[in-house]
N, C-alpha and C. Protein backbone atom coordinates (compact mmCIF):
# COMPACT_ATOMS: atom_id res chain seq x y z
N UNK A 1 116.31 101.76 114.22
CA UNK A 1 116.38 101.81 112.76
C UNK A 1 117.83 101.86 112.33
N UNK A 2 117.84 101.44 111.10
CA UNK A 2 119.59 101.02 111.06
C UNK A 2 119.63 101.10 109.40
N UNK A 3 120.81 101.86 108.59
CA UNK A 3 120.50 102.48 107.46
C UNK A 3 121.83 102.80 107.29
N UNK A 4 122.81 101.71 106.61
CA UNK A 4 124.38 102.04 106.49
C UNK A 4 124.70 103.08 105.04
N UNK A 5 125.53 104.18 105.07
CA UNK A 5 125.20 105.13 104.20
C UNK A 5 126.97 104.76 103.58
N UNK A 6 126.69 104.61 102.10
CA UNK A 6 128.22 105.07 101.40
C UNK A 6 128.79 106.70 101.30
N UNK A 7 129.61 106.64 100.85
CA UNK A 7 130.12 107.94 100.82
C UNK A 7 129.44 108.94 99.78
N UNK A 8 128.72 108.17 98.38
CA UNK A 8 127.73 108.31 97.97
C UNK A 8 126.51 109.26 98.54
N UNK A 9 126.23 108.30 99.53
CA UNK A 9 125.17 109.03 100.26
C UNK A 9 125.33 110.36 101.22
N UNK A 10 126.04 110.11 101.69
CA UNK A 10 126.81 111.36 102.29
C UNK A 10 127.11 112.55 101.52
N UNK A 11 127.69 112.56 100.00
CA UNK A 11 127.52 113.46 99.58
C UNK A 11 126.16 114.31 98.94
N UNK A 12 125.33 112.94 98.61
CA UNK A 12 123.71 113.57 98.59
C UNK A 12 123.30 113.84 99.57
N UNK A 13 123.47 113.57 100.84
CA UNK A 13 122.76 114.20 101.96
C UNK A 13 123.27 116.01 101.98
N UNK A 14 124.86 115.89 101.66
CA UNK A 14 125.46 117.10 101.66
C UNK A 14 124.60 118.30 100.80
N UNK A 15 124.44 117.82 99.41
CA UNK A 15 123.92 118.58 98.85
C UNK A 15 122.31 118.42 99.14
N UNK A 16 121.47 118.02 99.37
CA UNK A 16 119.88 118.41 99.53
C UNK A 16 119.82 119.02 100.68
N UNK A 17 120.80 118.88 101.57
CA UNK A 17 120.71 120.14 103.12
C UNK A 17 121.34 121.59 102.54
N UNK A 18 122.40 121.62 101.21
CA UNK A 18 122.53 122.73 101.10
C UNK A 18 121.22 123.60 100.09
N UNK A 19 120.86 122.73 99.29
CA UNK A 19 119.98 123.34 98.44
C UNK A 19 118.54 123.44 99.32
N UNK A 20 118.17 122.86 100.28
CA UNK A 20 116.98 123.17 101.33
C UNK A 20 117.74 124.33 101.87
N UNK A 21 119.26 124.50 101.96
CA UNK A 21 119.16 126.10 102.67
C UNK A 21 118.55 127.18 101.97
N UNK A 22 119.43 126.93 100.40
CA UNK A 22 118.69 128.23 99.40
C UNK A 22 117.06 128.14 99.42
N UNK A 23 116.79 127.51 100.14
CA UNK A 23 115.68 127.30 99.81
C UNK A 23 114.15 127.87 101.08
N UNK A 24 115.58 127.69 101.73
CA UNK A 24 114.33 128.17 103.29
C UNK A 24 114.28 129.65 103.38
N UNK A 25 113.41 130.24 102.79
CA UNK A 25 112.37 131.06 103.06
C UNK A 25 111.59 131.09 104.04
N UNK A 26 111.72 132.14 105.19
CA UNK A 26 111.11 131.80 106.24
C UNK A 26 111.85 131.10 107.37
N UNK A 27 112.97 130.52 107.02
CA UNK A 27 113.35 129.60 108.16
C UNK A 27 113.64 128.32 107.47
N UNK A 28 114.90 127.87 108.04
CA UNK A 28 114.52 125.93 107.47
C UNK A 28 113.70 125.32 108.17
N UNK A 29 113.13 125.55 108.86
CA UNK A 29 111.47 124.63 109.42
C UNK A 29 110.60 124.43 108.00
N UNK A 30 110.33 125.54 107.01
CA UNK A 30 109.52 125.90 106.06
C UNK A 30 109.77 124.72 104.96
N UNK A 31 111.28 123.60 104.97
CA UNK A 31 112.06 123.21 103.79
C UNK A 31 111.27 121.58 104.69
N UNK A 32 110.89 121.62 105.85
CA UNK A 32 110.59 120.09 106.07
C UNK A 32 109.79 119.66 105.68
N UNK A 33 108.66 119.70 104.92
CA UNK A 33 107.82 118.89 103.88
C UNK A 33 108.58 118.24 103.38
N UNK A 34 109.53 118.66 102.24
CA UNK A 34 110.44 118.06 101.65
C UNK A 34 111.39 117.17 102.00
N UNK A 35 112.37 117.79 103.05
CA UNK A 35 112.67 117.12 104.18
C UNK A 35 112.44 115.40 104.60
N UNK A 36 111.25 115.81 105.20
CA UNK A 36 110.65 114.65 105.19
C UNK A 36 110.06 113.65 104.01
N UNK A 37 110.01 114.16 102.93
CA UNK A 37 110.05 113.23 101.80
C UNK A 37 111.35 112.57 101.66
N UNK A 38 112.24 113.29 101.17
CA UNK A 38 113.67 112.57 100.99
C UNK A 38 114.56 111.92 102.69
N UNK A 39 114.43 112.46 103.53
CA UNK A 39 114.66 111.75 103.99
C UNK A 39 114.47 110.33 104.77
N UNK A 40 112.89 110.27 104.97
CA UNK A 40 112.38 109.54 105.41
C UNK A 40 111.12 108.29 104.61
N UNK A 41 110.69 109.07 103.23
CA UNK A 41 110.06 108.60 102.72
C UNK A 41 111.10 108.05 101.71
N UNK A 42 111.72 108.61 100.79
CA UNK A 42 112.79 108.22 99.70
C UNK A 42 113.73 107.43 100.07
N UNK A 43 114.56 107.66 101.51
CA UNK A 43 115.90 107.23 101.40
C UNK A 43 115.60 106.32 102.41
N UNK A 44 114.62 106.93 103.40
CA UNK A 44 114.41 105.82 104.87
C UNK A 44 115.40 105.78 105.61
N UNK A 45 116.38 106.91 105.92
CA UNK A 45 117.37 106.84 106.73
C UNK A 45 116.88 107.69 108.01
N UNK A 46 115.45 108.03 108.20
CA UNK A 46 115.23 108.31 109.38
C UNK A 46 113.44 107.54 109.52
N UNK A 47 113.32 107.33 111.04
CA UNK A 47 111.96 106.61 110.75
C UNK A 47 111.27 107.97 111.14
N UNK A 48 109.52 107.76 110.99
CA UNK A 48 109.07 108.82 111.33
C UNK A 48 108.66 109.46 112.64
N UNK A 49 108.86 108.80 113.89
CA UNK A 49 109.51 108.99 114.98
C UNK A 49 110.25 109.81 115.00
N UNK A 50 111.65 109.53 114.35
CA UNK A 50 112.91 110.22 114.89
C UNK A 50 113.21 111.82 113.74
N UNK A 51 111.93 111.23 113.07
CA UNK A 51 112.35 112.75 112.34
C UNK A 51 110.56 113.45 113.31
N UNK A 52 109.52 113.59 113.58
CA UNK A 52 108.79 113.82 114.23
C UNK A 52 109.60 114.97 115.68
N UNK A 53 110.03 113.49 115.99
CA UNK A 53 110.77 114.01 117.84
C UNK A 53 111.96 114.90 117.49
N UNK A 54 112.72 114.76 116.54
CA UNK A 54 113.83 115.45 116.39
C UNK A 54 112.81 117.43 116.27
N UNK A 55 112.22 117.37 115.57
CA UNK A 55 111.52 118.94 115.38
C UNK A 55 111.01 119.24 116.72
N UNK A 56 110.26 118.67 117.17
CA UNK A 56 109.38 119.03 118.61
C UNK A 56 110.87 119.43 119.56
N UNK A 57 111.60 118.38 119.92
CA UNK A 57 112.70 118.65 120.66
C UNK A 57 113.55 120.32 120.97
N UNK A 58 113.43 120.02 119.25
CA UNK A 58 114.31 121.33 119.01
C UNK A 58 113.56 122.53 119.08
N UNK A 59 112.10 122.69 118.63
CA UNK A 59 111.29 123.94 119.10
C UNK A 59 111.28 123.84 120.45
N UNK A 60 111.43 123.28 121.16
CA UNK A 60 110.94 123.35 122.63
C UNK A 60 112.37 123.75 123.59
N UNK A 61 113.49 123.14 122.99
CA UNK A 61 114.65 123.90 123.24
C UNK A 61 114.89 125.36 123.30
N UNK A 62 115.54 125.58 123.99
CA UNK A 62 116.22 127.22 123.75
C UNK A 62 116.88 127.31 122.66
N UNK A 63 117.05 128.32 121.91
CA UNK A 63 118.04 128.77 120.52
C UNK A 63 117.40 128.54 119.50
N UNK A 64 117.73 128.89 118.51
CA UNK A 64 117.65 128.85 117.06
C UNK A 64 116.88 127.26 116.49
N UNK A 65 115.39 128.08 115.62
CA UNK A 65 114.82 126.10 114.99
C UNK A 65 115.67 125.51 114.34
N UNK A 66 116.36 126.72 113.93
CA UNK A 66 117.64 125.49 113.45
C UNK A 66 118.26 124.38 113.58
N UNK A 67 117.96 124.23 115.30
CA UNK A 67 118.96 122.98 115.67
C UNK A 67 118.20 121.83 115.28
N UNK A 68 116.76 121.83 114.38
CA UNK A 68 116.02 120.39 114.35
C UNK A 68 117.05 120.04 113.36
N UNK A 69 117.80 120.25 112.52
CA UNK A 69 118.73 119.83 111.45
C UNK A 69 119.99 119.19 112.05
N UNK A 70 120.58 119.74 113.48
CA UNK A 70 121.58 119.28 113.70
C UNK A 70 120.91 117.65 114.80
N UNK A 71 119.62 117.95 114.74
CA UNK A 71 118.84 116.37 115.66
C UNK A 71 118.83 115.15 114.33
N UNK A 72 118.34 115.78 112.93
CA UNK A 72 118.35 115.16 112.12
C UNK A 72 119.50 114.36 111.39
N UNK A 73 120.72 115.26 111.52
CA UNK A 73 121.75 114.49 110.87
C UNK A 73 122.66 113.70 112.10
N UNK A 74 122.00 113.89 113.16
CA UNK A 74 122.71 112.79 114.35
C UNK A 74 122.01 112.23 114.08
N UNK A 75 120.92 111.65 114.04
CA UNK A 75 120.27 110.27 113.73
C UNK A 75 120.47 109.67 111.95
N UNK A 76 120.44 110.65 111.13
CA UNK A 76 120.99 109.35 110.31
C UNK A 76 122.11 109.18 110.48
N UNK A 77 123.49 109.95 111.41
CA UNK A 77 124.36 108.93 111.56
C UNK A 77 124.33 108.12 112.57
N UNK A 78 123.97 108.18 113.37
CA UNK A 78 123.37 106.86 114.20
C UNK A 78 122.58 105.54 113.62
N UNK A 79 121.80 106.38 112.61
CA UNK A 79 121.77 104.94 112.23
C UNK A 79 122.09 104.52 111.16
N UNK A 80 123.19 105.19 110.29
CA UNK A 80 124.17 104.40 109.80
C UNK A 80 124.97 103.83 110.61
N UNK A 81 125.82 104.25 111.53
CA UNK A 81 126.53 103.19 112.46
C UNK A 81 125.83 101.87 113.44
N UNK A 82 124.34 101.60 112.97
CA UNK A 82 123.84 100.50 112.96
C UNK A 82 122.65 100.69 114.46
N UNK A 83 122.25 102.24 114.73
CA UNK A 83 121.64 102.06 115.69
C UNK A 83 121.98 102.77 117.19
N UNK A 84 121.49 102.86 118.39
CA UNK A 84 121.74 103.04 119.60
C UNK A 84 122.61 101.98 120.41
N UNK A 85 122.07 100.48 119.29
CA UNK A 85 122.32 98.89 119.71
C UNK A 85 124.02 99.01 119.71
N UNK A 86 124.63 99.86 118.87
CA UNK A 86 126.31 100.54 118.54
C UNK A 86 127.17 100.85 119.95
N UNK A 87 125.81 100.98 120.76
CA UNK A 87 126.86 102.42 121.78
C UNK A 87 127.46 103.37 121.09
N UNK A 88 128.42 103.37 122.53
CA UNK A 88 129.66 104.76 122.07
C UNK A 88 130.25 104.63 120.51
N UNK A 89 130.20 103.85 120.06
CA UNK A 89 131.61 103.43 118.59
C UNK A 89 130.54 104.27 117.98
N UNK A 90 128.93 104.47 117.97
CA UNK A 90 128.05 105.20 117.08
C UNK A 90 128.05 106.49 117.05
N UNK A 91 128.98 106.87 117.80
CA UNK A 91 129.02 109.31 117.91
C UNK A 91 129.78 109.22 117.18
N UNK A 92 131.11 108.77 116.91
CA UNK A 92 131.44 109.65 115.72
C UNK A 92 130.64 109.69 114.42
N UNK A 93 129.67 108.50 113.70
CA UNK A 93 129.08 109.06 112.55
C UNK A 93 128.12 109.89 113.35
N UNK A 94 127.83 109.90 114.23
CA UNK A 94 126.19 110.55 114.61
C UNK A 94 126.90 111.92 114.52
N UNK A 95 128.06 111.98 114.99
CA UNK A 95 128.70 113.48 115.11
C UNK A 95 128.66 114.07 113.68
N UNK A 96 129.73 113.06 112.99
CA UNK A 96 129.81 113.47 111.25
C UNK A 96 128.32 114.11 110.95
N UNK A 97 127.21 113.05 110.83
CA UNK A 97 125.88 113.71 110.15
C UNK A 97 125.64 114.98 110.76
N UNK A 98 126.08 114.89 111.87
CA UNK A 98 125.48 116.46 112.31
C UNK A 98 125.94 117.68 112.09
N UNK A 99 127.62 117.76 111.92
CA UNK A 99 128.31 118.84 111.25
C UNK A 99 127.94 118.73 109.82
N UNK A 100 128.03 117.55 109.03
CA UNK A 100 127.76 117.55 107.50
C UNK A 100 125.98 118.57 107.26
N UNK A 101 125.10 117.75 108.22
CA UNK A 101 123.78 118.77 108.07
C UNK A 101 124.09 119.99 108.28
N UNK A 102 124.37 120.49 109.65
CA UNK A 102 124.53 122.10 109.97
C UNK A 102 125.65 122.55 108.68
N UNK A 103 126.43 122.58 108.32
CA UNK A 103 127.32 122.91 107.49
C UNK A 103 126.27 123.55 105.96
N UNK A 104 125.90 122.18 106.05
CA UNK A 104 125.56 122.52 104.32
C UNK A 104 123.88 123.20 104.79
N UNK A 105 123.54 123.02 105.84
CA UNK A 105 122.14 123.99 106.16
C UNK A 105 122.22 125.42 106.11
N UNK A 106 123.80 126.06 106.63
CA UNK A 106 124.13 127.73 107.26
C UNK A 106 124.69 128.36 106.46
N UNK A 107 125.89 127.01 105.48
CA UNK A 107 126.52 128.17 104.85
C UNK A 107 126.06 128.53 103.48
N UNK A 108 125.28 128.03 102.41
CA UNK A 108 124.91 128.51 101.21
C UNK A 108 123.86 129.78 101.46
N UNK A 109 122.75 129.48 102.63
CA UNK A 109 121.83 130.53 102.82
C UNK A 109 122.45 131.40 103.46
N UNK A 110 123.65 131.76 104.39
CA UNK A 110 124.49 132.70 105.02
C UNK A 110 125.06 133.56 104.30
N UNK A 111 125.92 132.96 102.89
CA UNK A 111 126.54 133.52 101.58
C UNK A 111 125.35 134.64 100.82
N UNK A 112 124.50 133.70 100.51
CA UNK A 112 123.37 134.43 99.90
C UNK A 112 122.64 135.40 100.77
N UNK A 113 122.24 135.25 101.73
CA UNK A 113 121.79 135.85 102.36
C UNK A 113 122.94 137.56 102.59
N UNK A 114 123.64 137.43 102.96
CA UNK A 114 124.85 138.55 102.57
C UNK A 114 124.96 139.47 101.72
N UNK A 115 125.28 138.53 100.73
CA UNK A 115 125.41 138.94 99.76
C UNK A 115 124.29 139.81 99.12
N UNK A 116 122.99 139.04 99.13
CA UNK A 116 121.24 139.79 98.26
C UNK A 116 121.58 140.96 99.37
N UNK A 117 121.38 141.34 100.81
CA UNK A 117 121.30 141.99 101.52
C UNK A 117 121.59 143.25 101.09
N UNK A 118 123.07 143.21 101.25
CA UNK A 118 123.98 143.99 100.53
C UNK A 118 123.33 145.00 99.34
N UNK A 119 122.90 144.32 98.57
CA UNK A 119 122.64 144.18 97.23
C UNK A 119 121.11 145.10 97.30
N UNK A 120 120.17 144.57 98.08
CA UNK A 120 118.95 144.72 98.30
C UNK A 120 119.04 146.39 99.19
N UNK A 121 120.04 146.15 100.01
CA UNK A 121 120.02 147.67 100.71
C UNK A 121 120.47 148.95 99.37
N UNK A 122 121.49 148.35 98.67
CA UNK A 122 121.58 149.54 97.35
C UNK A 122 120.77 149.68 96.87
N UNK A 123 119.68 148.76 96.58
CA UNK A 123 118.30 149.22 95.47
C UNK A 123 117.15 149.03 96.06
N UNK A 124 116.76 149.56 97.18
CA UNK A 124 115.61 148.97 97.92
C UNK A 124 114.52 150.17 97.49
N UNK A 125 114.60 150.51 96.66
CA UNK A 125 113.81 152.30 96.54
C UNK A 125 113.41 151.55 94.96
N UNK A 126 113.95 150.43 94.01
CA UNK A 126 112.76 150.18 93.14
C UNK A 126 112.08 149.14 93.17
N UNK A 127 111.00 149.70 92.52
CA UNK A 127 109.80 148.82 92.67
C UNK A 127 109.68 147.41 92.58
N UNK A 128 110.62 146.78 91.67
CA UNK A 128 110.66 145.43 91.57
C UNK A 128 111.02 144.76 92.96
N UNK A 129 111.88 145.29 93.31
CA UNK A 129 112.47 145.01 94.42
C UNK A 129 111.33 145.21 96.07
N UNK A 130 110.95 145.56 96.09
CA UNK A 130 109.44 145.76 97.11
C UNK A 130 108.83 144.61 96.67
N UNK A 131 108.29 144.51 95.45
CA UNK A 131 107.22 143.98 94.92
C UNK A 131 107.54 142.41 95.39
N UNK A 132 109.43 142.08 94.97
CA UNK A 132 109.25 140.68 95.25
C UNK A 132 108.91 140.00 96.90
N UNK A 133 109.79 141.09 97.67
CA UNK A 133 109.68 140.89 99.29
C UNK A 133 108.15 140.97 99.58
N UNK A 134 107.37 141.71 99.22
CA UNK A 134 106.11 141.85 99.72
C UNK A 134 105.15 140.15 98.88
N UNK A 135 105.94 139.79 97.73
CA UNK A 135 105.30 138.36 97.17
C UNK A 135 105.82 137.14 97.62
N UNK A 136 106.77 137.47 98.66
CA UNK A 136 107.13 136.35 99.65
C UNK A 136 106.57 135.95 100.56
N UNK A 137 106.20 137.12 101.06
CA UNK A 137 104.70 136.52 102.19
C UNK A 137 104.35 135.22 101.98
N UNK A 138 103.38 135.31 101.04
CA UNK A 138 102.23 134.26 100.81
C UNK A 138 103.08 132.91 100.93
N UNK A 139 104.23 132.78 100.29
CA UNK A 139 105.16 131.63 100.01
C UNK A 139 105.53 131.49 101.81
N UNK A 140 106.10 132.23 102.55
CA UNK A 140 106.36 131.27 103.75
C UNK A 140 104.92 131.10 104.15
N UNK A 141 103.97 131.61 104.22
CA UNK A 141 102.62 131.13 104.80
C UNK A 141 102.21 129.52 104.47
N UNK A 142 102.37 129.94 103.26
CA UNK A 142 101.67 128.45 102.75
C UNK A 142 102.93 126.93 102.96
N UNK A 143 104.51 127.51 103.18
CA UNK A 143 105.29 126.31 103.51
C UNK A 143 105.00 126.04 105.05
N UNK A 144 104.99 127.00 106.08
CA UNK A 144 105.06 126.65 107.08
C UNK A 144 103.26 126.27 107.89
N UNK A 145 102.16 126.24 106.86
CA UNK A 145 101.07 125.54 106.80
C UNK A 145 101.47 123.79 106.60
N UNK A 146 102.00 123.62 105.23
CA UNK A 146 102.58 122.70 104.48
C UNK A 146 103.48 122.07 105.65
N UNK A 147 103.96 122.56 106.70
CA UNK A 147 104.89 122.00 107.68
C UNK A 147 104.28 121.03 109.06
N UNK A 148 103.12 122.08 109.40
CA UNK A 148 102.22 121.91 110.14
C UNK A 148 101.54 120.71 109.69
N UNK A 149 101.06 120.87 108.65
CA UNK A 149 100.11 119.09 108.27
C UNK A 149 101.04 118.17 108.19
N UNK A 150 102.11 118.14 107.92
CA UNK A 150 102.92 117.26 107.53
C UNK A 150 103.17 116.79 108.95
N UNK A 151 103.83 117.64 110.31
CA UNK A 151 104.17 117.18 111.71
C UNK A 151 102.75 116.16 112.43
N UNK A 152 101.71 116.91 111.62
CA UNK A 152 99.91 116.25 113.02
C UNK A 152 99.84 115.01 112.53
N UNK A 153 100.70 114.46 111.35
CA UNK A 153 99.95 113.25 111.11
C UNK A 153 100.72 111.94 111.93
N UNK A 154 101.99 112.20 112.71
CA UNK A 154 102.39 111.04 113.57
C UNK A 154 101.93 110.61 114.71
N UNK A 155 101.15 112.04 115.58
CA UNK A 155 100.34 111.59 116.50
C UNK A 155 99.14 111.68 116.30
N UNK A 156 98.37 112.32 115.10
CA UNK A 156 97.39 112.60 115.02
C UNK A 156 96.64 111.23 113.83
N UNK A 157 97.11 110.76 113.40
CA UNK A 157 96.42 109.53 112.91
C UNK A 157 97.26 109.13 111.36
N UNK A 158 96.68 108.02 110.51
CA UNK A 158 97.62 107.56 109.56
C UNK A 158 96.88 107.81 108.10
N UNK A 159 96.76 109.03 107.91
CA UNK A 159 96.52 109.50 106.54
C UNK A 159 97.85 109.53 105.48
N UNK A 160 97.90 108.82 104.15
CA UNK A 160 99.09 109.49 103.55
C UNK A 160 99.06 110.88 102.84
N UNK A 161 100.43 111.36 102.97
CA UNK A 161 100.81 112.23 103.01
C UNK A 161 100.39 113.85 101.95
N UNK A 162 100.09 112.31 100.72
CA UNK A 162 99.46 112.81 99.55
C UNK A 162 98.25 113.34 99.57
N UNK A 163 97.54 113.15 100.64
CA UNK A 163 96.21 113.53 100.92
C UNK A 163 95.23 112.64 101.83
N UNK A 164 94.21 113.35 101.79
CA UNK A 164 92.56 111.98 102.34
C UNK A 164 92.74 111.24 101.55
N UNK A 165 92.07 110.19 101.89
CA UNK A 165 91.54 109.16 101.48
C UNK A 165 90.16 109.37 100.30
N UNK A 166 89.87 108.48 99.22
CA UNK A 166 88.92 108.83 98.26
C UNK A 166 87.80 108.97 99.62
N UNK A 167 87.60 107.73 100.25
CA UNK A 167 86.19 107.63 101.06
C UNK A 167 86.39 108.39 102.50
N UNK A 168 87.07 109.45 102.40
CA UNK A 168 87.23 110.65 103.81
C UNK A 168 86.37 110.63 104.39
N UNK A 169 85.03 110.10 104.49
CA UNK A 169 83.88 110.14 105.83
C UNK A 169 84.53 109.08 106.32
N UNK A 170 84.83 107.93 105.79
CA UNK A 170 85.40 106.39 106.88
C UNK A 170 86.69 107.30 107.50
N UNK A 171 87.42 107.76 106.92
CA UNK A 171 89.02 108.44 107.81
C UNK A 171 88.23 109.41 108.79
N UNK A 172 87.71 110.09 108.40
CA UNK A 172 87.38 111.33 109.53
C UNK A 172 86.95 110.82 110.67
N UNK A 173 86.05 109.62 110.63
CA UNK A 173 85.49 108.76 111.87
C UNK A 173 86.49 108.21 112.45
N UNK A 174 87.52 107.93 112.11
CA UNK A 174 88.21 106.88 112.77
C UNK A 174 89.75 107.76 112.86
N UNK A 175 89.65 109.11 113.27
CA UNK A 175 90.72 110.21 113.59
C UNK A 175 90.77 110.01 114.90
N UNK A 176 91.54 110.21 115.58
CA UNK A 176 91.50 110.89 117.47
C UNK A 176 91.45 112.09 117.25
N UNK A 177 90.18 112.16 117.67
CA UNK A 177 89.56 113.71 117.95
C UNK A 177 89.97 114.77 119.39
N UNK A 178 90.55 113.84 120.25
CA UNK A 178 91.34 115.02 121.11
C UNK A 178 92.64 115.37 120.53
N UNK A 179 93.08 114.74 119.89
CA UNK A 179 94.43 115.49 119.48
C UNK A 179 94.42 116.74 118.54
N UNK A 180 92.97 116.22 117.18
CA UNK A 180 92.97 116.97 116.48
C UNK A 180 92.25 118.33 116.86
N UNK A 181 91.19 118.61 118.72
CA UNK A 181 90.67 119.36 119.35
C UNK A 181 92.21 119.95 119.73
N UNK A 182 92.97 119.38 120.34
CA UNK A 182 94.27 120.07 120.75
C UNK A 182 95.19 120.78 119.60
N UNK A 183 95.10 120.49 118.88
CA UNK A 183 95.90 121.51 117.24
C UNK A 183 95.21 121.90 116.97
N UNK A 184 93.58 122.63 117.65
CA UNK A 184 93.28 123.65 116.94
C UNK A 184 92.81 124.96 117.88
N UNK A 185 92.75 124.18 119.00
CA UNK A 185 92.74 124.94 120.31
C UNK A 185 93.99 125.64 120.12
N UNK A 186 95.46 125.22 120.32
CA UNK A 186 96.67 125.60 120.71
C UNK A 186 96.61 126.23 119.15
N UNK A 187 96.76 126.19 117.87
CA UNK A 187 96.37 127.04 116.82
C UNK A 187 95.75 128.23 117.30
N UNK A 188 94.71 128.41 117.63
CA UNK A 188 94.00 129.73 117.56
C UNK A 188 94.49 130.54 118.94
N UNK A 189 95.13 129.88 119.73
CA UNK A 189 95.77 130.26 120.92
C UNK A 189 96.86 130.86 120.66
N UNK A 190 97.86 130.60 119.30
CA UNK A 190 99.08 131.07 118.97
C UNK A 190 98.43 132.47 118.08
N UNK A 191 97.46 132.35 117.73
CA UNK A 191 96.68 133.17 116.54
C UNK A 191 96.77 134.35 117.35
N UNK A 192 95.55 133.97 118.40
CA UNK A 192 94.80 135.31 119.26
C UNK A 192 95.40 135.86 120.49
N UNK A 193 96.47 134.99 120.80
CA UNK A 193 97.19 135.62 122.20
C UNK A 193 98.52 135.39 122.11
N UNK A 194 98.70 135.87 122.98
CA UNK A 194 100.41 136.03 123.15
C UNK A 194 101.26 134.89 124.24
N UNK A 195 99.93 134.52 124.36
CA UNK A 195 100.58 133.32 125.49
C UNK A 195 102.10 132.19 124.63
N UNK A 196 102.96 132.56 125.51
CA UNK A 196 104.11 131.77 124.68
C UNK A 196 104.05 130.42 124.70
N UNK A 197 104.39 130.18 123.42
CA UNK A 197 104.82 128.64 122.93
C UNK A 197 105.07 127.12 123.94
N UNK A 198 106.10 127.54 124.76
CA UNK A 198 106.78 126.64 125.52
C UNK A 198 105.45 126.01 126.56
N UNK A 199 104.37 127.04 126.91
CA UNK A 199 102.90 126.72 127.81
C UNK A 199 101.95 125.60 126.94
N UNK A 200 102.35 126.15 125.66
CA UNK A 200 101.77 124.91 124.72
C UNK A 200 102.41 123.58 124.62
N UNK A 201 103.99 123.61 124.34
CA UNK A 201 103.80 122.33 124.29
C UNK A 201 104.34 121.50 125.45
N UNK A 202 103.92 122.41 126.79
CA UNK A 202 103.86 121.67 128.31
C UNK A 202 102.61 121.33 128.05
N UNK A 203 101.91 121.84 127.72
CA UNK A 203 100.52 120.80 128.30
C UNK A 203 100.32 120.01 126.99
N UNK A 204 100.43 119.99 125.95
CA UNK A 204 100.63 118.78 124.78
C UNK A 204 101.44 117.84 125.41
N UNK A 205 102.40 118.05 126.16
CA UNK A 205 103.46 116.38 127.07
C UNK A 205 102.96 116.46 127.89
N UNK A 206 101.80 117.21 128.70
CA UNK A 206 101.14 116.83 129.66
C UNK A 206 100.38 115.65 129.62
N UNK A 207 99.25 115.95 128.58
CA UNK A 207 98.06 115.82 128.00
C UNK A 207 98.20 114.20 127.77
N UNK A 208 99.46 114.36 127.04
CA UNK A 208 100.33 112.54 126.30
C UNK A 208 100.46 111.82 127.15
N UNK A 209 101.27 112.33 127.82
CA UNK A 209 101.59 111.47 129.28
C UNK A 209 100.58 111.03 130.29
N UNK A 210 99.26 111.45 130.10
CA UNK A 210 98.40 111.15 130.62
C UNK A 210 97.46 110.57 129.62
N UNK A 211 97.82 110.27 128.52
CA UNK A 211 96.91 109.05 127.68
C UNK A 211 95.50 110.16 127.30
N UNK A 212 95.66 111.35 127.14
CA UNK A 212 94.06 111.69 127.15
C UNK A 212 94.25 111.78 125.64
N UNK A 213 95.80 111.74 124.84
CA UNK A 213 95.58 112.64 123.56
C UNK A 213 96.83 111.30 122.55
């Protein structure tokens, strides 16, 4: 995929990675719905592959989910510099997108984050202040739900995004039903046990690699 960006664009990329920081509640995993609208649906500077593999990669890595942002802004500069087809001449933008993402991902929510802290430890004894932390809950629940549907639909079949289909008995028939048996197995597995993550998604690249899913 190949997606030459002006300087223009670069500075909008700058700012929607910083305002998805103020914005991640929960984590920037919680901001990829959106994410994936603007970048892949709006601007098309990532296909849905490379924004897909870029998240899986990075949960399955060691460190911080953070790093799916620094997978994301190496590929749109990769493919502003016209691709993999580039070679070597293609790291320095792939490099650029990736400091420009991490940058504007750490430091607005780092500032704020500080700063409320601060702020939140002097007045944590009134009520308003409880009331809002305890009404945050519900909000990362329902983004990082919102995250989850948004990731099952590249291997899991071609519904848009916006929803079913009016005639959802024809879509439901024509789903792959082991994949969607495997996201709900490994779901209630993350639910009810403690079995860690990384066992899940070994046998999800198991499973693939063997064509069953």
């Amino acid at each position: 995929m190949s997606s030459a960006l002006s300087w223009q664009d670069w500075l909008s990329m700058l700012l929607h990675f910083a305002a998805w920081s103020l914005l991640s509640i929960g984590g920037a995993v919680a901001t990829l719905p959106d994410m994936h609208r603007y970048l892949h649906t709006q601007q098309q500077w990532l296909s849905e592959l490379q924004f897909a593999s870029s998240v899986a990669l990075a949960q399955a890595a060691p460190g911080p989910n953070v790093l799916f942002v620094a997978l994301l802004g190496w590929h749109i500069g990769l493919n502003a510099a016209g691709g993999t087809a580039a070679g070597w001449q293609a790291w320095p933008l792939a490099l650029l997108g990736m400091g420009v993402a991490m940058v504007a991902i750490l430091l607005p929510s780092s500032l704020l984050t500080y700063g409320a802290t601060r702020w939140v430890h002097r007045h944590q004894q009134r009520l308003w202040v409880r009331a809002f932390k305890q009404g945050l809950a519900p909000v990362v629940v329902a983004l990082m739900l919102a995250t989850g549907w948004l990731l099952s639909f590249p291997a899991l079949g071609d519904a848009p995004l916006g929803g079913v289909p009016d005639q959802w008995w024809t879509w439901l028939l024509q789903q792959p039903w082991a994949g969607w048996c495997l996201t709900v197995v490994a779901a209630l597995l993350v639910w009810r046990t403690r079995l860690h993550l990384l066992w899940l998604l070994g046998a999800g690249a198991l499973l693939g690699a063997m064509g069953w899913v």
